[in-house]
N, C-alpha and C. Protein backbone atom coordinates (compact mmCIF):
# COMPACT_ATOMS: atom_id res chain seq x y z
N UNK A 1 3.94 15.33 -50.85
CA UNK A 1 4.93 15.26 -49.83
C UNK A 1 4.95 13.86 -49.22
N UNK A 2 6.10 13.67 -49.47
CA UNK A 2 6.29 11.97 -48.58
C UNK A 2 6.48 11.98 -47.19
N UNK A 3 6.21 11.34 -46.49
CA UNK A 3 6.67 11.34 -44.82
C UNK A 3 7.63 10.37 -44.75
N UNK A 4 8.62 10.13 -43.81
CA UNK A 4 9.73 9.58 -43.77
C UNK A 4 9.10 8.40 -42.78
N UNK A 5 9.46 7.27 -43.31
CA UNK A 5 9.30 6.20 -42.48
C UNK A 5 10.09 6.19 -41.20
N UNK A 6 9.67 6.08 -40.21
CA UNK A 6 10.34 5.54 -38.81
C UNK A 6 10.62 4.14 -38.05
N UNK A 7 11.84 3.83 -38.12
CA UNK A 7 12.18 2.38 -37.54
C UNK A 7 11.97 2.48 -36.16
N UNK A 8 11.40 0.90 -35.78
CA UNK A 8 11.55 1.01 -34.48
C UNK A 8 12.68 -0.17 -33.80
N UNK A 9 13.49 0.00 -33.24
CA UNK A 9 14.39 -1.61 -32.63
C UNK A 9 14.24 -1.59 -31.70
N UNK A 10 13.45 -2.53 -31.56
CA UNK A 10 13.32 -3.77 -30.23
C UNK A 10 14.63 -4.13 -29.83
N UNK A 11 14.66 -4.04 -28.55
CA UNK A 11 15.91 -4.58 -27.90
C UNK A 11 15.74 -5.47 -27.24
N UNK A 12 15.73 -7.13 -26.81
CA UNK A 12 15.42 -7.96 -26.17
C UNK A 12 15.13 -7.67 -24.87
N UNK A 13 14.29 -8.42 -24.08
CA UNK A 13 14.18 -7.52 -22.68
C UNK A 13 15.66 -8.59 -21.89
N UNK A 14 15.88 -7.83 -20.85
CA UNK A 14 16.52 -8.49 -19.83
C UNK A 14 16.19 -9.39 -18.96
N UNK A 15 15.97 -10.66 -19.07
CA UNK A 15 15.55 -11.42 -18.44
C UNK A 15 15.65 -11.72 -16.61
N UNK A 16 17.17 -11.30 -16.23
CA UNK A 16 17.65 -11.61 -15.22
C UNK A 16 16.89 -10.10 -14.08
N UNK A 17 16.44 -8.91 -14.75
CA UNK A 17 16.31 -8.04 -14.12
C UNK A 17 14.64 -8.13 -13.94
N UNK A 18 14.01 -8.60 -15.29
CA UNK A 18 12.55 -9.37 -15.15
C UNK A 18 12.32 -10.14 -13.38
N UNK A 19 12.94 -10.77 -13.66
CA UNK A 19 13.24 -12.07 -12.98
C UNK A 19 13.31 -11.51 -11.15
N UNK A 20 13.91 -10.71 -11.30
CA UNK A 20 14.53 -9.74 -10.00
C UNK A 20 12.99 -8.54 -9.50
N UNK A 21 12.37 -8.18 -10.93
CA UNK A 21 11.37 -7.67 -10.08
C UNK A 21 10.43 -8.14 -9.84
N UNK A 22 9.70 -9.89 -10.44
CA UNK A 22 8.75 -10.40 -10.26
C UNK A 22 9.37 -11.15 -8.11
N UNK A 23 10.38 -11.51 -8.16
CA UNK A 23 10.93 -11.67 -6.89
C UNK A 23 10.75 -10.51 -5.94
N UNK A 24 10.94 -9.50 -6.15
CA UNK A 24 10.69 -8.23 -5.25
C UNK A 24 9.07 -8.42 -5.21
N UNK A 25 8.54 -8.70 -6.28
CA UNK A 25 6.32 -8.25 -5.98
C UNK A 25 6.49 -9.21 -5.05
N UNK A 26 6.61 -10.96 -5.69
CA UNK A 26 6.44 -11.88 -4.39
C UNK A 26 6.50 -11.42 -3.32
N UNK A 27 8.12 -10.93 -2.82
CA UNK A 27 8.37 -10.64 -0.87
C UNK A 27 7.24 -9.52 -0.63
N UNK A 28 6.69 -8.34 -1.54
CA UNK A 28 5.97 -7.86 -1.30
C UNK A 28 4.23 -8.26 -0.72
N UNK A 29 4.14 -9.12 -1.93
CA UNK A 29 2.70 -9.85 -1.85
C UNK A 29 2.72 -10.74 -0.54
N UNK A 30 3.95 -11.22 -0.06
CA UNK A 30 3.96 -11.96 0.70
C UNK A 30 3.35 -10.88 1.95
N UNK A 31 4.71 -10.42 2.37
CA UNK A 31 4.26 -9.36 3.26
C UNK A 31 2.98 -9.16 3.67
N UNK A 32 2.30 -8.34 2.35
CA UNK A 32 1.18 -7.98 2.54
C UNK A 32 0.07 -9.18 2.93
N UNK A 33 0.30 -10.25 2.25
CA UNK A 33 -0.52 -11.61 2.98
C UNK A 33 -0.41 -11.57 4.06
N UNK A 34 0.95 -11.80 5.00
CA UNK A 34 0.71 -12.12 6.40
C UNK A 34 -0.31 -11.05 7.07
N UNK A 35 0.39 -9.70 6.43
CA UNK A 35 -0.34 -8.44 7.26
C UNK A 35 -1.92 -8.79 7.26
N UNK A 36 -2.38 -8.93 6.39
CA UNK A 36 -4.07 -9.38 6.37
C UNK A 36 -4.19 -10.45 7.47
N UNK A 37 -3.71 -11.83 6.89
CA UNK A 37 -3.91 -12.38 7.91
C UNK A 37 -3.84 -12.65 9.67
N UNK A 38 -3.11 -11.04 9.69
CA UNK A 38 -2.60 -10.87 11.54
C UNK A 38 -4.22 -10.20 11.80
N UNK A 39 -4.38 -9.01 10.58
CA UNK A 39 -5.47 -7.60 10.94
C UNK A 39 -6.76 -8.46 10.93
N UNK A 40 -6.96 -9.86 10.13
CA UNK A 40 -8.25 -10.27 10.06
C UNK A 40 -8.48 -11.49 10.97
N UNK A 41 -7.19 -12.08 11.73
CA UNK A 41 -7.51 -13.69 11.85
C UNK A 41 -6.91 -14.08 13.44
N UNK A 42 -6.76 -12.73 13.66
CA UNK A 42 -5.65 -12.92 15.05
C UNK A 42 -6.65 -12.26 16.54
N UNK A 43 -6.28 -12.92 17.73
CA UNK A 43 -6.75 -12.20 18.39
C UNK A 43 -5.38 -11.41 19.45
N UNK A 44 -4.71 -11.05 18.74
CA UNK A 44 -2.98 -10.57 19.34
C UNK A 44 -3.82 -9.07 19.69
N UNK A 45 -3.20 -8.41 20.62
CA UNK A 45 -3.18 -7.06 21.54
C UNK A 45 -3.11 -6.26 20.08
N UNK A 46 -3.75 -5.13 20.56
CA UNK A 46 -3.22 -3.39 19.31
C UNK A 46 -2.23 -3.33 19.59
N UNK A 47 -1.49 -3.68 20.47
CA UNK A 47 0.17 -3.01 20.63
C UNK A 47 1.05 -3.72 19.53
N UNK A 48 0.64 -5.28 19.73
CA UNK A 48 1.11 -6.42 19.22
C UNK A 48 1.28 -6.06 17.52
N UNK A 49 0.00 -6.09 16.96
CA UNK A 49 -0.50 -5.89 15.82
C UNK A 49 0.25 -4.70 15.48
N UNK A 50 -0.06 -3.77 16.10
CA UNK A 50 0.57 -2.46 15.62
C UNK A 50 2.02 -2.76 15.44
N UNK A 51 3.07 -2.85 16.18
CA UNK A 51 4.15 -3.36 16.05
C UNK A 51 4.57 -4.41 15.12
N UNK A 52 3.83 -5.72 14.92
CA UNK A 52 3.80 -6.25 13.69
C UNK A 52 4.14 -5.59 12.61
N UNK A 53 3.07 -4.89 12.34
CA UNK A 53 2.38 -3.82 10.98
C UNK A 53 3.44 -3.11 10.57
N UNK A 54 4.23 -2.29 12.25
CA UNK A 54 5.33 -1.53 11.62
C UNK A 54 6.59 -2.41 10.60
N UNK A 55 6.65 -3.67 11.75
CA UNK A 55 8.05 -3.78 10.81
C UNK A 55 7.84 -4.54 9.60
N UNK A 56 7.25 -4.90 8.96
CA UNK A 56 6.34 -5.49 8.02
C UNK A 56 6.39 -4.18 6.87
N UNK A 57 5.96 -3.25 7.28
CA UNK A 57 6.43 -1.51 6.77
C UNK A 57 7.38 -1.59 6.21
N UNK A 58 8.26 -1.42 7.27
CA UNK A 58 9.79 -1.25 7.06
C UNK A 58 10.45 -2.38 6.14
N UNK A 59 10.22 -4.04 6.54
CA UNK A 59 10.78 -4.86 5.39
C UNK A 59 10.31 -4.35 4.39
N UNK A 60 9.14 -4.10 3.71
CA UNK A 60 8.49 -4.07 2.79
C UNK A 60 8.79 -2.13 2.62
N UNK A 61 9.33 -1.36 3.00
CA UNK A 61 9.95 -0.25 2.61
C UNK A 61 11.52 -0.54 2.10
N UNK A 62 11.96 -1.23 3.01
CA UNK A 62 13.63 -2.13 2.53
C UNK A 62 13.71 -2.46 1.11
N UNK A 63 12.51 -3.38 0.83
CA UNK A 63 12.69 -3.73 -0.35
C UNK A 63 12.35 -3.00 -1.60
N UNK A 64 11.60 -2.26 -1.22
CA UNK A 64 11.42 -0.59 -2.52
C UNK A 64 12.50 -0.09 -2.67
N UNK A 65 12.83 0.77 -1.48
CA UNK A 65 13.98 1.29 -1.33
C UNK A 65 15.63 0.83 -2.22
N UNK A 66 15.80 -0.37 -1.71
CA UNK A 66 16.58 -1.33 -2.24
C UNK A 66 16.32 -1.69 -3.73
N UNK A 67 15.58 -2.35 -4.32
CA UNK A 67 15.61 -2.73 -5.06
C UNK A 67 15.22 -1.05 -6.60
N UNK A 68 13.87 -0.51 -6.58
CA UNK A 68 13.66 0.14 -7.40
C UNK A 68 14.15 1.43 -7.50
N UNK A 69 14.75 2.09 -6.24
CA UNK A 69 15.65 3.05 -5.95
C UNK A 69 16.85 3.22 -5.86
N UNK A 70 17.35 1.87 -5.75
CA UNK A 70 18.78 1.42 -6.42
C UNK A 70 19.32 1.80 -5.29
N UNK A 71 19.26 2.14 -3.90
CA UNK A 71 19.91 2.23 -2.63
C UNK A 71 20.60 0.73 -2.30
N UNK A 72 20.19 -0.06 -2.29
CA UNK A 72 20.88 -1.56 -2.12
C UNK A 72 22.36 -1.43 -2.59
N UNK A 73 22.65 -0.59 -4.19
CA UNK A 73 23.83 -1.15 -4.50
C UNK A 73 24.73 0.06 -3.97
N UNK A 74 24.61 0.68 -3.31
CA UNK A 74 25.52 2.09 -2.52
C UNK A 74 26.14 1.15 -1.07
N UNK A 75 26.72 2.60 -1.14
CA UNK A 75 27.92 2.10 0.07
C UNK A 75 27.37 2.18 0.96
N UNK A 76 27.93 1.09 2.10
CA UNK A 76 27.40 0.92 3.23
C UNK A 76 27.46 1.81 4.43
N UNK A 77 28.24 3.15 4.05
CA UNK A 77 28.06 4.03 5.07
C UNK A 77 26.54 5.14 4.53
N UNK A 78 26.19 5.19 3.46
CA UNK A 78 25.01 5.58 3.09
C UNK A 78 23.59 4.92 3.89
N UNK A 79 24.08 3.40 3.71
CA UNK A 79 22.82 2.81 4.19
C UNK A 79 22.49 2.45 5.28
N UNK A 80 23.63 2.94 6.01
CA UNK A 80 23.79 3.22 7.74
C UNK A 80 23.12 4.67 8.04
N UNK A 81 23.16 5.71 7.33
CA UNK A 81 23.10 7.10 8.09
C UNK A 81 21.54 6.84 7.99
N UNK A 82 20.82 6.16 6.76
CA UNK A 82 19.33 5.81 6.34
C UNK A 82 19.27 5.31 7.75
N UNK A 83 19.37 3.88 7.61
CA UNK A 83 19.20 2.80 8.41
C UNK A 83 18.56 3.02 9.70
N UNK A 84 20.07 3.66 10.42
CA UNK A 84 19.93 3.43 11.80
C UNK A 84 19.28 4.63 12.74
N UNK A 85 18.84 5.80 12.14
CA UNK A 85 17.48 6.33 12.44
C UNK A 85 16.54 5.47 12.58
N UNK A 86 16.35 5.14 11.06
CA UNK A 86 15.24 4.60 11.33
C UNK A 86 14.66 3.63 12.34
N UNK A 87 15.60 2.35 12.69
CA UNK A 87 15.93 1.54 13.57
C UNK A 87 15.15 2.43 14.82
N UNK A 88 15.81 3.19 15.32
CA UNK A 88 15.74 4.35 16.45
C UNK A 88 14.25 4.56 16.19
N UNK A 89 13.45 5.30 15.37
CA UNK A 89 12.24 5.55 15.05
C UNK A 89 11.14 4.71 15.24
N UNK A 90 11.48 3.33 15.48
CA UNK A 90 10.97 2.29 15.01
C UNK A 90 10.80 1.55 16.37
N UNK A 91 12.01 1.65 16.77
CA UNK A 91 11.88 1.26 18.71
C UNK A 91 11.05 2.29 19.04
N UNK A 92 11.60 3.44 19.09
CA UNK A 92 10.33 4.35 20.23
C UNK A 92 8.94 4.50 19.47
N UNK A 93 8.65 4.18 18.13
CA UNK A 93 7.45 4.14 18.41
C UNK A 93 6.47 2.77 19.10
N UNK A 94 7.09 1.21 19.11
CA UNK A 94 6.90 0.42 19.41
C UNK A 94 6.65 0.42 21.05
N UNK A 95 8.17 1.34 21.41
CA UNK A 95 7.91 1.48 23.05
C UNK A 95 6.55 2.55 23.60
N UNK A 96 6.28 2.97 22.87
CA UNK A 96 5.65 4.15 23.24
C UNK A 96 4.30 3.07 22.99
N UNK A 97 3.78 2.20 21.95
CA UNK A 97 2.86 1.48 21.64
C UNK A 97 2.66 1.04 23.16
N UNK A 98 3.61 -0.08 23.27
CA UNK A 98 3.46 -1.27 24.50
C UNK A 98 3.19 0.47 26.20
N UNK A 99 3.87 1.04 26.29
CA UNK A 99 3.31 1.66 27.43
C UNK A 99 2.57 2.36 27.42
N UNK A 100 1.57 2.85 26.28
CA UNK A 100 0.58 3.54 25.80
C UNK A 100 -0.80 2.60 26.52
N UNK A 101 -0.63 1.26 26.05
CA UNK A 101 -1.03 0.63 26.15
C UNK A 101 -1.20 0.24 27.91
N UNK A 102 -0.34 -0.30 28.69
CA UNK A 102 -0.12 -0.22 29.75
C UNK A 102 -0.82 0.80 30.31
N UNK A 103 -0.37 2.11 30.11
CA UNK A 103 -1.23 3.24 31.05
C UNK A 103 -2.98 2.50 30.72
N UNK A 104 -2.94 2.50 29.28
CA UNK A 104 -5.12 2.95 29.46
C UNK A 104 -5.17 1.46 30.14
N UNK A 105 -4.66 0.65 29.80
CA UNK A 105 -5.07 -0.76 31.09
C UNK A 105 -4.76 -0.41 32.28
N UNK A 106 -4.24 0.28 32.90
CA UNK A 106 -4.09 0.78 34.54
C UNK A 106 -5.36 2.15 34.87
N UNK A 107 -5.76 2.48 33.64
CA UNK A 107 -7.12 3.51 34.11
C UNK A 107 -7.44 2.58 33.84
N UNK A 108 -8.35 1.64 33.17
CA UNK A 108 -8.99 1.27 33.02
C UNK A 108 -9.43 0.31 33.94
N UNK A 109 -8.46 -0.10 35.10
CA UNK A 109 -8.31 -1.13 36.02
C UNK A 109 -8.52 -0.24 37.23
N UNK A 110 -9.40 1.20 37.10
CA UNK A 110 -9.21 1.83 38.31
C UNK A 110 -10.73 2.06 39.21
């Protein structure tokens, strides 16, 4: 019994989309650099930091989102109903950080 040979074709890769996700790791890697360097090198408040951290999150969720989930190329009333929760989510947890903060420095000042 003979077995049937199987071809395989290579299809050139796409260079321009290569190109597009080594650019997405960068903003990522970047990101994540500063973030180290705030958590290891800074003497900024927990509120501060924390708030940092979040939106640092969020760019660096933007660009997942966007780029490998293919949300970027949809309509802009899609990426509003996303969006601007989140936005919203993002303030009150920040506000809630900074007066969280405030209260235990007023016990703590007692």
């Amino acid at each position: 019994m003979e077995q049937e040979k199987s071809t395989l074709e290579v299809i050139p890769a796409d260079k321009a989309k290569i190109t597009k996700i080594w650019k997405v790791t960068g903003y990522l890697a970047a990101a994540t650099t500063v973030e180290f360097i705030i958590a290891l090198g800074t003497d900024l408040s927990y509120s501060i930091k924390t708030s940092i951290f979040i939106l640092l999150t969020i760019y660096k969720a933007y660009y997942i989102v966007s780029e490998f989930m293919h949300l970027g190329h949809e309509k802009r009333s899609l990426i509003n109903s996303i969006v601007y929760p989140c936005i919203f989510i993002v303030w009150l947890l920040i506000a809630l950080l900074i007066q969280g903060e405030a209260v235990f420095q007023a016990l703590l000042g007692q």
